[in-house]
Structure formats: structure tokens, C-alpha cells
C-alpha atoms as a PDB file:
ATOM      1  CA  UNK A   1      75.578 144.576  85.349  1.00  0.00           C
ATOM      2  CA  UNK A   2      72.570 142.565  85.722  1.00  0.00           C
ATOM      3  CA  UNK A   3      73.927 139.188  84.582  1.00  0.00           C
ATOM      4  CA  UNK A   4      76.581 139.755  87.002  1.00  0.00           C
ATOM      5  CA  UNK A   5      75.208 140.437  89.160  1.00  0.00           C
ATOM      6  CA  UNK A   6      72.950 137.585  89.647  1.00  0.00           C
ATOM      7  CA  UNK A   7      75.874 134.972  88.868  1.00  0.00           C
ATOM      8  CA  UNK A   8      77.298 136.554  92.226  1.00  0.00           C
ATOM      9  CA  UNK A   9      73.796 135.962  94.027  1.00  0.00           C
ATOM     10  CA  UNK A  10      73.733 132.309  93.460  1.00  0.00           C
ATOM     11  CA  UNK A  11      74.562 130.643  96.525  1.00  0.00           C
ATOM     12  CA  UNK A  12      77.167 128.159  97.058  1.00  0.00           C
ATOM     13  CA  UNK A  13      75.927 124.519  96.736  1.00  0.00           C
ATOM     14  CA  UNK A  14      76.104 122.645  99.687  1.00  0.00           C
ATOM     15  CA  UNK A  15      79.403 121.760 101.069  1.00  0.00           C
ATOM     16  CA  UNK A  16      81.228 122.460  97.990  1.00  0.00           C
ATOM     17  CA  UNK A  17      79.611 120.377  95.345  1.00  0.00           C
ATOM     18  CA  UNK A  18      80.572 121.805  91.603  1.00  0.00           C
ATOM     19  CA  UNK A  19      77.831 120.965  89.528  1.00  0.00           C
ATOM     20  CA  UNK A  20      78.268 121.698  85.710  1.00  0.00           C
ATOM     21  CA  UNK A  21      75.184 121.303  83.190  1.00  0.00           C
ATOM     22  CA  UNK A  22      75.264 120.796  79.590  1.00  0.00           C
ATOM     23  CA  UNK A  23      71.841 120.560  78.464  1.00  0.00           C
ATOM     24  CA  UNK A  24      71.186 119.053  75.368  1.00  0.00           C
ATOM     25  CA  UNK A  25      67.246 119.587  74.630  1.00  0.00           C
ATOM     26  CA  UNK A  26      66.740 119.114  78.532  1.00  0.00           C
ATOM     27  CA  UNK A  27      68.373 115.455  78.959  1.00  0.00           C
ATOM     28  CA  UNK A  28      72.026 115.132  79.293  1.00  0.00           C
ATOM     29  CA  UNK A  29      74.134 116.917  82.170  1.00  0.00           C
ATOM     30  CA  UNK A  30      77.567 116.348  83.740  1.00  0.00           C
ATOM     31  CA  UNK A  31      78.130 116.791  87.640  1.00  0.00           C
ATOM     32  CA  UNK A  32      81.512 116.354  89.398  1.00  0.00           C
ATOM     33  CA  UNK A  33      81.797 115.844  93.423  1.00  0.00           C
ATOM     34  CA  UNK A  34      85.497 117.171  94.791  1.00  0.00           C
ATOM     35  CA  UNK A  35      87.719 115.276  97.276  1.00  0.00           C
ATOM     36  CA  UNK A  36      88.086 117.237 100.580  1.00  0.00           C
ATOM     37  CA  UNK A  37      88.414 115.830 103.747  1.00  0.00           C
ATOM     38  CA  UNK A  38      86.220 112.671 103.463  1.00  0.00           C
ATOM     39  CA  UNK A  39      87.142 109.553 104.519  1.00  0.00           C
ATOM     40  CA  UNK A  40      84.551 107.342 103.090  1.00  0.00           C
ATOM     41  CA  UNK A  41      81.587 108.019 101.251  1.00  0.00           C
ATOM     42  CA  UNK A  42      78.111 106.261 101.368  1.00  0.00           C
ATOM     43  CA  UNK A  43      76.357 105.787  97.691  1.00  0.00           C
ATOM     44  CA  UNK A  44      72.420 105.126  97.840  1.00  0.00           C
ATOM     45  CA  UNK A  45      71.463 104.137  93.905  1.00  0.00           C
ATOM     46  CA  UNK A  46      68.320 103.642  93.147  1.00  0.00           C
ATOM     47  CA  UNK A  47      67.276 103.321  89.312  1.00  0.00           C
ATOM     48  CA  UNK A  48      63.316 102.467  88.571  1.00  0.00           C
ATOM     49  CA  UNK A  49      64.642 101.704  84.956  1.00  0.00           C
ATOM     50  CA  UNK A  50      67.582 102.636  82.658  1.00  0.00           C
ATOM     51  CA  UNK A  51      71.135 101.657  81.853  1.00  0.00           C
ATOM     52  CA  UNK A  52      73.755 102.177  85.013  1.00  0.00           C
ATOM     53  CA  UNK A  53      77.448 102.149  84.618  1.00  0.00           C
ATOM     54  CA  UNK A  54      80.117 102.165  87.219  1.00  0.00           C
ATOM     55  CA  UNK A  55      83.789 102.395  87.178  1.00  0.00           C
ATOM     56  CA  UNK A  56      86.817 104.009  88.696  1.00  0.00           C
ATOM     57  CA  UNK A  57      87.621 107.402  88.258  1.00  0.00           C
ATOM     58  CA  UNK A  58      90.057 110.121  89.182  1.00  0.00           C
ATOM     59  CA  UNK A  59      91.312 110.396  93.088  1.00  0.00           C
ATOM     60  CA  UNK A  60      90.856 114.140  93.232  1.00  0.00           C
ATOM     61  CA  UNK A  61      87.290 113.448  92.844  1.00  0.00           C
ATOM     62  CA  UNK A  62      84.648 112.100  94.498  1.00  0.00           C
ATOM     63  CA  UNK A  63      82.381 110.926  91.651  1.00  0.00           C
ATOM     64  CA  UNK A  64      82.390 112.284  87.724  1.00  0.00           C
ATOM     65  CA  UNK A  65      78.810 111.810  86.705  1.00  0.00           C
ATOM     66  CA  UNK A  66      77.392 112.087  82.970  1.00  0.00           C
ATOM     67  CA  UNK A  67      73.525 111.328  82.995  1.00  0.00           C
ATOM     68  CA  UNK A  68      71.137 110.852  79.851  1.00  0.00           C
ATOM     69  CA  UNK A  69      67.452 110.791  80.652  1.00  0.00           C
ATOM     70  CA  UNK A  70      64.840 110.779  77.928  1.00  0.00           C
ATOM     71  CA  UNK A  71      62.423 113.731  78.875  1.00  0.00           C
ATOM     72  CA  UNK A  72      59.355 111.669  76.826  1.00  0.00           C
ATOM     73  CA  UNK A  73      59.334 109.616  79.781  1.00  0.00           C
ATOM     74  CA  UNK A  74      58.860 111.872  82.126  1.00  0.00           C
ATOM     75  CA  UNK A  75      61.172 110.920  84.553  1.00  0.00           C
ATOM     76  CA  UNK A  76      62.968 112.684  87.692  1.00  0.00           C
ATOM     77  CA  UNK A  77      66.531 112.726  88.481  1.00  0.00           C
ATOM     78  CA  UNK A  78      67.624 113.347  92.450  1.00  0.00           C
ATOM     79  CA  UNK A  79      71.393 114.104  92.699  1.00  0.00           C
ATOM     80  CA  UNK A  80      71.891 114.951  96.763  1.00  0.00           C
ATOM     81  CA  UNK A  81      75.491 114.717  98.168  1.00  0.00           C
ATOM     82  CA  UNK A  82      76.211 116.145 101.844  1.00  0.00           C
ATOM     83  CA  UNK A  83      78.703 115.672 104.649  1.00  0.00           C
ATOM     84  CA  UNK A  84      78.473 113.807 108.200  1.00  0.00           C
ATOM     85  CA  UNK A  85      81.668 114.895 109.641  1.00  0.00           C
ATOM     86  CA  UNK A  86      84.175 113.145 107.559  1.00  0.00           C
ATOM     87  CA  UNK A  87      82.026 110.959 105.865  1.00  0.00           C
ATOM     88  CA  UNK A  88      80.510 111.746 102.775  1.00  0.00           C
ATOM     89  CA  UNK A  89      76.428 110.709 101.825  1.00  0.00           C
ATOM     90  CA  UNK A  90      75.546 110.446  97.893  1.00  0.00           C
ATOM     91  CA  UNK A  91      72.307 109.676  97.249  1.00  0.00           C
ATOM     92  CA  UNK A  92      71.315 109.289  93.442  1.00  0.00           C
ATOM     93  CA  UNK A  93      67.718 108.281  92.608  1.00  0.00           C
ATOM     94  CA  UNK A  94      66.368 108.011  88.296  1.00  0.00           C
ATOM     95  CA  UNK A  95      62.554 107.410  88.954  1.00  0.00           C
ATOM     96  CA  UNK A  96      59.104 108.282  87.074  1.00  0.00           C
ATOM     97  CA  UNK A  97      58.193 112.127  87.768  1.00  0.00           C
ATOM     98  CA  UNK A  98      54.351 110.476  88.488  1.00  0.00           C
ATOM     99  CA  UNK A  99      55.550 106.808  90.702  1.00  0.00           C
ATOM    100  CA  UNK A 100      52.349 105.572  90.096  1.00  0.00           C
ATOM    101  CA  UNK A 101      53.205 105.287  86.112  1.00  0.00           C
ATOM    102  CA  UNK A 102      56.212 102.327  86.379  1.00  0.00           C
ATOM    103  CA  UNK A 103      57.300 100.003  83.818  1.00  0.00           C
ATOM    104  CA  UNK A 104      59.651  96.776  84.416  1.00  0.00           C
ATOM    105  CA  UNK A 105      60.146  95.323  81.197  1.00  0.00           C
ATOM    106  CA  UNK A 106      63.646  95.075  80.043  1.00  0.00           C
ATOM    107  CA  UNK A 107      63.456  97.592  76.920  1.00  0.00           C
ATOM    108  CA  UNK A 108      62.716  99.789  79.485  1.00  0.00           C
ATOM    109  CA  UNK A 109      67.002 100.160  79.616  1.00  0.00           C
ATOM    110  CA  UNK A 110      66.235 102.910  77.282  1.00  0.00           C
ATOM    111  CA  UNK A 111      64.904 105.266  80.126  1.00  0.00           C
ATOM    112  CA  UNK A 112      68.303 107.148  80.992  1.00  0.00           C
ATOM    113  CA  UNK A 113      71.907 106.544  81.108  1.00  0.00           C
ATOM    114  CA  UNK A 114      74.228 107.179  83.890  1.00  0.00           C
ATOM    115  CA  UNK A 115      77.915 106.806  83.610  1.00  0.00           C
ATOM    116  CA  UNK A 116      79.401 106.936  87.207  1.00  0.00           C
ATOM    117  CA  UNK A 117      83.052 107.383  87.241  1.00  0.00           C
ATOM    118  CA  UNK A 118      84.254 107.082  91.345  1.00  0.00           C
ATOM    119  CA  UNK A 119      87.070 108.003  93.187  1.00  0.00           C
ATOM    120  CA  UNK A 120      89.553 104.560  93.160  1.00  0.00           C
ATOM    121  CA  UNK A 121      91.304 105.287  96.621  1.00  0.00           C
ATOM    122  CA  UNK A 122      88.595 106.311  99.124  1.00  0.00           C
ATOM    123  CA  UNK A 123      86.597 103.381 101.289  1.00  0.00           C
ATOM    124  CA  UNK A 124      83.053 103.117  99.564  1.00  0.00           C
ATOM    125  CA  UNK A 125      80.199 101.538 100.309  1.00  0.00           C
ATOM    126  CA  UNK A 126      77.174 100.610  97.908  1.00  0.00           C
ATOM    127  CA  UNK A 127      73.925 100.347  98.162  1.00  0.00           C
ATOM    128  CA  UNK A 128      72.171  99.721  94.741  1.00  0.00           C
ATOM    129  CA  UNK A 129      68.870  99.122  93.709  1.00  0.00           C
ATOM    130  CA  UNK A 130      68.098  98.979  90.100  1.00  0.00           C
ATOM    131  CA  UNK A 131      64.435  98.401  88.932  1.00  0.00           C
ATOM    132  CA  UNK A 132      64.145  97.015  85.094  1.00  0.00           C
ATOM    133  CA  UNK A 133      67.070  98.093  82.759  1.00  0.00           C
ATOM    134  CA  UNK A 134      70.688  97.155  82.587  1.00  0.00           C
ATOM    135  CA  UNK A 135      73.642  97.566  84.979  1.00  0.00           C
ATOM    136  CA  UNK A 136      77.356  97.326  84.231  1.00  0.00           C
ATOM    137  CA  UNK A 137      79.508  97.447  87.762  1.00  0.00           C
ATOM    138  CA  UNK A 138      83.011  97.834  87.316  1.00  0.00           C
ATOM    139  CA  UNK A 139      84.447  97.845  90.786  1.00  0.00           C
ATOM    140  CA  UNK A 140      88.130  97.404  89.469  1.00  0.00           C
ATOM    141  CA  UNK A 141      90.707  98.913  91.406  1.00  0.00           C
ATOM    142  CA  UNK A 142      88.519 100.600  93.921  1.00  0.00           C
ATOM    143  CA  UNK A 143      88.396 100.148  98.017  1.00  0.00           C
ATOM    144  CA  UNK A 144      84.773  98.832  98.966  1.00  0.00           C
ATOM    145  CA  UNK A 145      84.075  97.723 102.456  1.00  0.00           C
ATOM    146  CA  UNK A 146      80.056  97.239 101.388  1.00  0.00           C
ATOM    147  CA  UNK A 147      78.392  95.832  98.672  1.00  0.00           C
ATOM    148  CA  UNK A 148      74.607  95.661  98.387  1.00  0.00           C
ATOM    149  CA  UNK A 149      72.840  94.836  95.443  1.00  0.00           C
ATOM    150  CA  UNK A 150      69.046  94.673  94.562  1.00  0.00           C
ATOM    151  CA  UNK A 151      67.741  93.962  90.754  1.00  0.00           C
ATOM    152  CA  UNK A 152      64.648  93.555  89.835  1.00  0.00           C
ATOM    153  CA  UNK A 153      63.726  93.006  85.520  1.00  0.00           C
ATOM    154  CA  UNK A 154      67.217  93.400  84.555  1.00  0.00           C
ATOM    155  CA  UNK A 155      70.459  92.382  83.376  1.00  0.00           C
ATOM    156  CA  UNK A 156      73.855  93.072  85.538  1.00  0.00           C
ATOM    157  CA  UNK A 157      77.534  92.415  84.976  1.00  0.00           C
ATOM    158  CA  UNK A 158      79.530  92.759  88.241  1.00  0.00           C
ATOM    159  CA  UNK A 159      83.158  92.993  87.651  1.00  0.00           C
ATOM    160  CA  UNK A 160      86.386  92.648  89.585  1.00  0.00           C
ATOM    161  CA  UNK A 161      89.308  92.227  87.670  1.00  0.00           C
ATOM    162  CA  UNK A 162      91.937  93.696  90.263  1.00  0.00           C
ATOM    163  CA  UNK A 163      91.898  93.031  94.262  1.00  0.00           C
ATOM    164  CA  UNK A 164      89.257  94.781  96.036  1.00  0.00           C
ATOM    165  CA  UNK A 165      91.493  97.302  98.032  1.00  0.00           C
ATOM    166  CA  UNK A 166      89.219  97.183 101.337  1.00  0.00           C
ATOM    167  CA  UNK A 167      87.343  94.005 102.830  1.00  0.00           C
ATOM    168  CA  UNK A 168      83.670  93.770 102.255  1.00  0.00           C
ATOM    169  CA  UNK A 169      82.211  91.731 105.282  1.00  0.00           C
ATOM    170  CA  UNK A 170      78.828  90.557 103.515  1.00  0.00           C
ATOM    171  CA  UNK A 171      78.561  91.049  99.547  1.00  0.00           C
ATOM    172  CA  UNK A 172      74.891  90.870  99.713  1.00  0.00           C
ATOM    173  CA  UNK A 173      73.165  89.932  96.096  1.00  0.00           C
ATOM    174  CA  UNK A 174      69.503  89.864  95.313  1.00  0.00           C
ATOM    175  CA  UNK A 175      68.648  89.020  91.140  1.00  0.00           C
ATOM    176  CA  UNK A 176      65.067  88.983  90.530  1.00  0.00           C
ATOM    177  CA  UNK A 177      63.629  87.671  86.800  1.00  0.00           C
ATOM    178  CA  UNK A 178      67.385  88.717  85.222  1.00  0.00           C
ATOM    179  CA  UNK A 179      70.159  87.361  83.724  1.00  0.00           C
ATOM    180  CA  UNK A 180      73.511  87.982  86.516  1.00  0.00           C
ATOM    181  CA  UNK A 181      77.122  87.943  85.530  1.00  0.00           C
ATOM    182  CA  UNK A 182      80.020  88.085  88.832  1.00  0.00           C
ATOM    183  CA  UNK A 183      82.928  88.861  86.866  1.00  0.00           C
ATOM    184  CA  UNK A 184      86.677  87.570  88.706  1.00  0.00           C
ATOM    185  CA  UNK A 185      84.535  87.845  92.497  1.00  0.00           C
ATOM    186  CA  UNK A 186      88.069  86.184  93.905  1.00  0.00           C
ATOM    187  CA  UNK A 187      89.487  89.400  93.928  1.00  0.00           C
ATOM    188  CA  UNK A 188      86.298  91.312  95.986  1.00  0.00           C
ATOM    189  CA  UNK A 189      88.126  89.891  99.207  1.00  0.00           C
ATOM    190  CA  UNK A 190      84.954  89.231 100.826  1.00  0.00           C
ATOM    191  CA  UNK A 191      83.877  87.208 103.835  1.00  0.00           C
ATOM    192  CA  UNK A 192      80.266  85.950 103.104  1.00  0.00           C
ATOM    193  CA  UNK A 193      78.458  86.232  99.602  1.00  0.00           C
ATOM    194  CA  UNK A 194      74.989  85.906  99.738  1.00  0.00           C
ATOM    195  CA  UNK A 195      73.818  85.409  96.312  1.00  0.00           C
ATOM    196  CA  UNK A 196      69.435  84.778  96.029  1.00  0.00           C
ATOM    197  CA  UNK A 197      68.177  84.211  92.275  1.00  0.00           C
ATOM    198  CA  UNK A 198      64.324  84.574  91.501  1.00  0.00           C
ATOM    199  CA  UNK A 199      64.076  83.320  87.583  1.00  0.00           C
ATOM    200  CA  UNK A 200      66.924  83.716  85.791  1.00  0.00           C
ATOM    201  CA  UNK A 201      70.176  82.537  84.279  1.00  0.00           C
ATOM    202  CA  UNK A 202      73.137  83.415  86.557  1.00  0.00           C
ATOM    203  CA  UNK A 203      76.667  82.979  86.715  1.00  0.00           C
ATOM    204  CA  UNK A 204      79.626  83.558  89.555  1.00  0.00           C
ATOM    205  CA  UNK A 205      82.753  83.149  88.687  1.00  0.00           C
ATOM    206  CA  UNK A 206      85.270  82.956  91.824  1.00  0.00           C
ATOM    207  CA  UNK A 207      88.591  83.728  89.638  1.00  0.00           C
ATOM    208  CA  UNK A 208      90.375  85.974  91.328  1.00  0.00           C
ATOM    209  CA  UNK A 209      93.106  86.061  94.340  1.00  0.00           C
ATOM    210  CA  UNK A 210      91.340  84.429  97.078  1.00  0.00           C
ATOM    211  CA  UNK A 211      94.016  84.321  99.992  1.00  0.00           C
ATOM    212  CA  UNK A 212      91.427  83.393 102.879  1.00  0.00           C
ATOM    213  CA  UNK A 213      88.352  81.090 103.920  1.00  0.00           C
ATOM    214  CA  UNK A 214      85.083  82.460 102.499  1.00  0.00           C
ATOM    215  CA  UNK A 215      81.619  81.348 102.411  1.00  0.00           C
ATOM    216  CA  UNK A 216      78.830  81.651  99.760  1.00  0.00           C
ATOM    217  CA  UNK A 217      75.486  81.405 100.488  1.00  0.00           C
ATOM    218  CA  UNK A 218      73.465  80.526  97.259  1.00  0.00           C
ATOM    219  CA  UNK A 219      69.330  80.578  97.278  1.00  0.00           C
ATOM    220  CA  UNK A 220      67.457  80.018  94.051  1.00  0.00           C
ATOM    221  CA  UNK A 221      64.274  79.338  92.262  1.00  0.00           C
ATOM    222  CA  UNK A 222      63.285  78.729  89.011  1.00  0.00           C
ATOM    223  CA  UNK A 223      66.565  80.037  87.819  1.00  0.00           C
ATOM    224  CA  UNK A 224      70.269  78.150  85.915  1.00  0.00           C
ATOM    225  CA  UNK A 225      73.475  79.159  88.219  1.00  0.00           C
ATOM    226  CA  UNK A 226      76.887  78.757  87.319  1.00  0.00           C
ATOM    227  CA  UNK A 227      79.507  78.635  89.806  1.00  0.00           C
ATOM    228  CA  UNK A 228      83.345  78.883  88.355  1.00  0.00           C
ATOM    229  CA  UNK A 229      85.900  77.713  90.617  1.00  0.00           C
ATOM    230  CA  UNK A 230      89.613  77.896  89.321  1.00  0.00           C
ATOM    231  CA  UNK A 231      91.869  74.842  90.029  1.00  0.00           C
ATOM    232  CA  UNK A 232      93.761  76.950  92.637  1.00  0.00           C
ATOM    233  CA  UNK A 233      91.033  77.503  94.899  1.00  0.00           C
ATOM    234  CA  UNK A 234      89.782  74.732  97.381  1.00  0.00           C
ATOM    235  CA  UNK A 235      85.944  74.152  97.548  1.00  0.00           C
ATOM    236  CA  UNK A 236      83.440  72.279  99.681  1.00  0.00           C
ATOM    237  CA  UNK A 237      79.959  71.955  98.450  1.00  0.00           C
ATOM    238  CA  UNK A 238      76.815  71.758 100.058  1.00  0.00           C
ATOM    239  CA  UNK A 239      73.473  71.317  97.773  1.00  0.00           C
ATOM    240  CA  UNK A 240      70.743  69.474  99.359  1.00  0.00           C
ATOM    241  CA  UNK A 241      69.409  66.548  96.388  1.00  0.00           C
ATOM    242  CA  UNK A 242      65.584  67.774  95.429  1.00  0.00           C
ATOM    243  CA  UNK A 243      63.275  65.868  93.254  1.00  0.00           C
ATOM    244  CA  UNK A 244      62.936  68.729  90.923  1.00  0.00           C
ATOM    245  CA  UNK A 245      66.549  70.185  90.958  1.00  0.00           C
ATOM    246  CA  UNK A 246      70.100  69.133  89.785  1.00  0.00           C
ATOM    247  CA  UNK A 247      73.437  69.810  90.874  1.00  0.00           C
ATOM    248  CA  UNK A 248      76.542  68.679  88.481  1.00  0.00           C
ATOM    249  CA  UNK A 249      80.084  68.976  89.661  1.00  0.00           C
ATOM    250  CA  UNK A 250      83.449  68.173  87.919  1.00  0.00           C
ATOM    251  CA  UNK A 251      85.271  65.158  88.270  1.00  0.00           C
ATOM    252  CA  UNK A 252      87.978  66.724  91.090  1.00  0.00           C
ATOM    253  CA  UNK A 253      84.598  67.255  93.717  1.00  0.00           C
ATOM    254  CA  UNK A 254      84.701  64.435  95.861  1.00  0.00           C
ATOM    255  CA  UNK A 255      81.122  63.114  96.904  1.00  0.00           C
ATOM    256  CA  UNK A 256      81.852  63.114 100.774  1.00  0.00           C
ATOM    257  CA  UNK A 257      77.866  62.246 101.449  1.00  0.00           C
ATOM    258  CA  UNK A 258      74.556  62.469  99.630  1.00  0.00           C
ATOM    259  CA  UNK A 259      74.830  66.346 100.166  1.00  0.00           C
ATOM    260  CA  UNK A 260      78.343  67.110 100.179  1.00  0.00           C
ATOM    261  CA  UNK A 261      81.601  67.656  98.005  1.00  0.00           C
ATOM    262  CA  UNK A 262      85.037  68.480  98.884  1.00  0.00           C
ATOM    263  CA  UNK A 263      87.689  68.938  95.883  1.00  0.00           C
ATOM    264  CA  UNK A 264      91.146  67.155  95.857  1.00  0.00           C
ATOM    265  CA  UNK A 265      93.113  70.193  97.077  1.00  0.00           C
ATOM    266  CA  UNK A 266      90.631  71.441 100.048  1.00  0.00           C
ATOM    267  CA  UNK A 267      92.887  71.415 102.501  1.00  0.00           C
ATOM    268  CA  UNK A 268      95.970  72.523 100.718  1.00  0.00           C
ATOM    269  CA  UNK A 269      94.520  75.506  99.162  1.00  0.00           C
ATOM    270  CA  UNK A 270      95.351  78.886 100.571  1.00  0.00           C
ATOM    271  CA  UNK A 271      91.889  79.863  98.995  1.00  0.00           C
ATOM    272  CA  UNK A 272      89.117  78.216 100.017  1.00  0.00           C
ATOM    273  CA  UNK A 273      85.222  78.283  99.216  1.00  0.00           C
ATOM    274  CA  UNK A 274      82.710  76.843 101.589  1.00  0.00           C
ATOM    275  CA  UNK A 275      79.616  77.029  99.281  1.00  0.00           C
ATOM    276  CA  UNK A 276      75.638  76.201 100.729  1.00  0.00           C
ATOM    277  CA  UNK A 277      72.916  75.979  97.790  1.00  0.00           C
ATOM    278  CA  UNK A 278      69.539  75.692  98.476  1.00  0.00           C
ATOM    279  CA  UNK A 279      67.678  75.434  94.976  1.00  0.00           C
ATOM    280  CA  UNK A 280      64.043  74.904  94.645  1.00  0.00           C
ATOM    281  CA  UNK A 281      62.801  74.261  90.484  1.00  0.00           C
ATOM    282  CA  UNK A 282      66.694  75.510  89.703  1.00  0.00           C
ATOM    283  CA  UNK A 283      69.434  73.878  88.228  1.00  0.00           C
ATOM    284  CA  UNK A 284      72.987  74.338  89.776  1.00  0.00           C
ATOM    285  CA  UNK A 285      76.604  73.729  87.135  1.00  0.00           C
ATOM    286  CA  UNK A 286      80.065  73.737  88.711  1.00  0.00           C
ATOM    287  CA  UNK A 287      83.099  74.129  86.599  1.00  0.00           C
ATOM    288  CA  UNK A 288      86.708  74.212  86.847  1.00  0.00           C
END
């Protein structure tokens, strides 16, 4: 009677949340968030240091979590979902118990693991930041109308490989000292990316289906981009000539002025990148 009677005590969670816990010497756990009546759902990431993974998931569900976190390190895991009328608010946050003790080298990946399995048919929006460790974001057949991304000491795949079901105004991109992979980003079906590079090798590949005019706005340092634009897609190119910078483009970019290239099919293209690059000690590669 008094088991029972205390598993009839404990309260609901909040708003209908099931939460499931396997414990495995205090570090691994498995939450699941229910589809009610939402129609869109907020996600606030923030990860001092670890290994991140996002991809689709079922549509009865909200998210399907499955978290690691090495209790050695001492850190502290903040799971908070809640409801603002029919929007949804997740907030996930894998920090240091003590925020004073931080560490942003890369082998610092080894700090937790969270495999984030969301719903594919609801609107989402993302805001991620992600301190020193490794990120793998597999938007692939999901609807996201916002994309935010911070990254400090890390390394980060982002991946499209089907068209983004909603339209994402401003893909905002921020990739500190990192290595950054865009994975297919012709199929996010964005209006502006806005892609800034610290020190770092980087790489955005525009494969995808493109159907519109988009811009990309490119800012870099010290770091090596890569920009990969598939013959089907039209491109004009912006990079202002600096003494201690270089910008190579294939033989189809036409050198309109000292600044400026157009390719061959610009103008008959139903795709079409207009791309601005402002590059400091960087170096900036275009292929076809």
C-alpha cells in the first residue's frame, strides 16, 4: 500500500509531458514530449560542451530524447517544455553544475550525448548554441521557419537532403574556431543566409532545389570557405579584392568588374544566388 500509494501522489508533469528514465549509474535517460494541440514549437539548445544530434522523428511526438552525460564532469542537464496557447516552448540546456569551471577544447565532445529525434510535420524553430564539442543537424524532411545557429570550439555538419517543408526568412550562422559543413542548403528554402566564420575551415554547399532568388551574406576571418554551386543554379558574386585574401572562381563566373562575377546562366536560372563576401586574412574557393 505504501508504494502505491505514493506512485498515485506524484503529480502530473506540466502540461502533459511523459518523461521516462533509465538510469544507467546516474547518466543516461530517455524523455518523450506528446503531440497535442500545438502548432509550432520553439527549441532553445544550449550545449557548453558535448556531442548534439538532431533528426526527424515520429509525428505523434513532439521530440524523442536519449541523453548521455558523464557524471565525472559534473555537469547539469535542464529539460523544461511548457505551453503558450498553441505554441509549444522547449528549452534544453547541458552546462557545468559549477559555470565558473568551463572547458572549450574540442575533446571536450566527450561531455554528454544527446540524440534529439523531432516531430517531421510541425513548424519549428531553432535556436542553438553549442559551446566546444560536436554537432550533427539533420533537418531532413522537417518544416523549419527559423534557423539560428551559434558554435563556438566545435565541429558541425548541417544537413538538408530533402526540401525544407516551411520557409526560413533568415538562416542565421555564427562558426567560431571550428570546422562547418552545410550539407544540400538548396533545399532549406531560405531567403537570406548569413554565414560569419571566426578561424576555421568551412564549407556550404548550395545543392539542393532552389526555385527562388536568395541571398548569402558571407563574413570571415582567418578562416578557408567553400562555396558549392551546382550548374543549375545561377550565381552572382560579390568579394571585395584584399591584399591579404583570395577569391578563386570556376571558369563559367564571368568577371563583370574588379569585385564582381555573374555565371553564364544568371539570368536563365530559376535558382539564383546573390552571394556578398567580405573576408579579412581568409581565403574564399567556388566550385561547380
Amino acid at each position: 500500500m505504501g508504494n502505491n500509494s505514493y506512485i498515485l501522489k506524484v503529480p502530473v508533469i506540466l502540461l502533459g509531458i511523459i518523461l521516462s528514465q533509465v538510469l544507467y549509474g546516474q547518466s543516461q535517460y530517455h524523455k518523450e514530449i506528446p503531440l497535442s494541440d500545438e502548432k509550432s514549437v520553439s527549441v532553445r539548445l544550449e550545449s557548453a560542451y558535448g556531442t548534439v544530434n538532431i533528426g526527424s522523428g515520429a509525428v505523434d511526438r513532439i521530440l524523442i530524447a536519449d541523453m548521455i552525460v558523464e557524471p565525472s564532469l559534473d555537469m547539469k542537464t535542464d529539460f523544461n517544455y511548457r505551453k503558450d496557447n498553441h505554441r509549444g516552448l522547449l528549452d534544453l540546456i547541458l552546462r557545468p553544475a559549477d559555470r565558473q569551471k568551463r572547458s572549450w577544447g574540442i575533446g571536450s565532445a566527450d561531455a554528454g550525448t544527446w540524440d534529439l529525434k523531432f516531430n517531421k510535420e510541425i513548424p519549428l524553430t531553432f535556436d542553438i548554441e553549442l559551446g566546444a564539442g560536436r554537432g550533427t543537424f539533420d533537418f531532413t524532411g522537417m518544416h523549419l521557419t527559423r534557423l539560428n545557429l551559434s558554435a563556438g570550439a566545435s565541429s558541425i555538419t548541417v544537413r538538408f537532403d530533402e526540401p525544407n517543408k516551411g520557409f526560413i526568412d533568415v538562416i542565421s550562422i555564427e562558426s567560431g574556431v571550428s570546422r562547418f559543413t552545410g550539407e544540400k542548403l538548396g533545399n532549406a528554402n531560405f531567403g537570406t543566409l548569413k554565414f560569419e566564420g571566426g578561424v576555421g575551415s568551412y564549407t556550404l554547399d548550395f545543392d539542393g532545389a532552389l526555385r527562388h532568388e536568395a541571398n548569402v551574406d558571407v563574413e570571415l576571418g582567418i578562416g578557408a570557405v567553400t562555396l558549392i554551386i551546382p550548374d543549375h543554379i545561377g550565381a552572382r558574386l560579390y568579394a571585395a579584392q584584399r591584399l591579404f585574401s583570395s577569391v578563386n572562381v570556376p571558369d563559367d563566373f564571368e568577371r563583370v568588374n574588379r569585385n564582381e562575377y555573374i555565371t553564364q546562366n544568371y539570368d536563365t536560372a530559376e535558382g539564383k544566388l546573390v552571394i556578398k563576401i567580405e573576408s579579412g586574412l581568409g581565403s574564399v574557393r567556388v566550385r561547380r
